[in-house]
Protein backbone atom coordinates (compact mmCIF):
# COMPACT_ATOMS: atom_id res chain seq x y z
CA UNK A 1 0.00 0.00 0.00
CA UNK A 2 1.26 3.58 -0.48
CA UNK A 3 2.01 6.01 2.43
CA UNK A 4 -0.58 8.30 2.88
CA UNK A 5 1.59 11.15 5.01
CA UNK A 6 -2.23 13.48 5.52
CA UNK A 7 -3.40 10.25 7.15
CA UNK A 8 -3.73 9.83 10.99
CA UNK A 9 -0.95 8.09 12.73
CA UNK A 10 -1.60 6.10 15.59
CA UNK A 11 0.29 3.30 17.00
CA UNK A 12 1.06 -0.42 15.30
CA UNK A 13 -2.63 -2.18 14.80
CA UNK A 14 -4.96 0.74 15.93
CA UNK A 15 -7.96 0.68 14.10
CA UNK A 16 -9.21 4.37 13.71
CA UNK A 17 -13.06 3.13 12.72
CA UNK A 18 -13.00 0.88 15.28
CA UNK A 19 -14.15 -1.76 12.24
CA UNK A 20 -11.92 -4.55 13.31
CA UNK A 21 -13.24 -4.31 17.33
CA UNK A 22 -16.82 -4.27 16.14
CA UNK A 23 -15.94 -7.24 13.92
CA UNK A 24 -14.19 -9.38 16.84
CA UNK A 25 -17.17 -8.57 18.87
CA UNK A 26 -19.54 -9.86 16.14
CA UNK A 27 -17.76 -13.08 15.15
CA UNK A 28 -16.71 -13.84 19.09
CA UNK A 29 -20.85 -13.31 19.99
CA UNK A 30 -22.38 -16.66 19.79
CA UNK A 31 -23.45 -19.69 21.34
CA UNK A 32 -20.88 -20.66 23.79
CA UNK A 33 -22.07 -24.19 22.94
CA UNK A 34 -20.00 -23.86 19.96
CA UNK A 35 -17.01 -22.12 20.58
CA UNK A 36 -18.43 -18.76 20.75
CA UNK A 37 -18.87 -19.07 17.23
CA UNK A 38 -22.71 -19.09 16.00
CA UNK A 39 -23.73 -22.34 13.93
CA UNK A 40 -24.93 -21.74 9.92
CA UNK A 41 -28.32 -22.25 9.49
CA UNK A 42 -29.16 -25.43 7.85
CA UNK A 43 -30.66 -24.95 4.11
CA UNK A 44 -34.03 -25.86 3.69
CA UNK A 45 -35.46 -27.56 0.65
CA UNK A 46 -38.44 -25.10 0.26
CA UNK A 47 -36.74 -22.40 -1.84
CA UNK A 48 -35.40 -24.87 -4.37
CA UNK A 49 -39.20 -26.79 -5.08
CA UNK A 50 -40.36 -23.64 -5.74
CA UNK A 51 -37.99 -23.18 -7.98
CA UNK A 52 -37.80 -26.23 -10.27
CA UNK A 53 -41.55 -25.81 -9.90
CA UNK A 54 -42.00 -22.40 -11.06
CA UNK A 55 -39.46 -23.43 -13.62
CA UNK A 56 -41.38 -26.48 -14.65
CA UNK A 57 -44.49 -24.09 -15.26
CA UNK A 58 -43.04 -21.79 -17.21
CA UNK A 59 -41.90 -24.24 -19.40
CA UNK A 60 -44.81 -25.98 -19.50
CA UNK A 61 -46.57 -22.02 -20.23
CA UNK A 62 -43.89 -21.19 -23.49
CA UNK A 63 -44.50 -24.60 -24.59
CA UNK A 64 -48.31 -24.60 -24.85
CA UNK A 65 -48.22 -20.81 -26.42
CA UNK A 66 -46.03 -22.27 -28.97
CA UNK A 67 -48.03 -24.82 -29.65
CA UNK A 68 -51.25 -22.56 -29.67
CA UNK A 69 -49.58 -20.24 -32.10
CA UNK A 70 -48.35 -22.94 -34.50
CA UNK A 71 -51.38 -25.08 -34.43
C-alpha cells in the first residue's frame, strides 16, 4: 500500500473506525455451545421446489403458447 503522510498516525494495529473491534465482537458473539462461534443455518429444501416448480411451469406455459400459435 502507499504512504498516505495526511493520514492519521496512531500506533502499530490501531484501528481508527474501530471496524476490526466491532468485527471481533460480532464473530466472538455466539453460542458458547459452539465455541463462541454461531452455527450456519441449515438450508431448507423449500426455496429450491419452488424453484424447479416455477421453472417447470413456465416451461410448460412457453410450450403450450407455442403450440397454440403454430397449431
Amino acid at each position: 500500500m502507499a504512504h498516505n503522510p495526511q493520514a492519521p498516525q496512531g500506533p502499530e494495529g490501531y484501528d481508527p473506525a474501530g471496524s476490526t473491534q466491532m468485527f471481533r465482537a460480532f464473530v466472538d458473539e455466539g453460542d458458547p455451545q459452539h465455541g463462541g462461534r454461531a452455527a450456519a443455518a441449515p438450508a431448507s429444501a423449500g426455496p429450491r421446489v419452488g424453484l424447479i416448480v416455477g421453472i417447470v411451469a413456465a416451461v410448460a406455459i412457453v410450450g403450450a403458447v407455442v403450440w397454440l400459435a403454430l397449431g
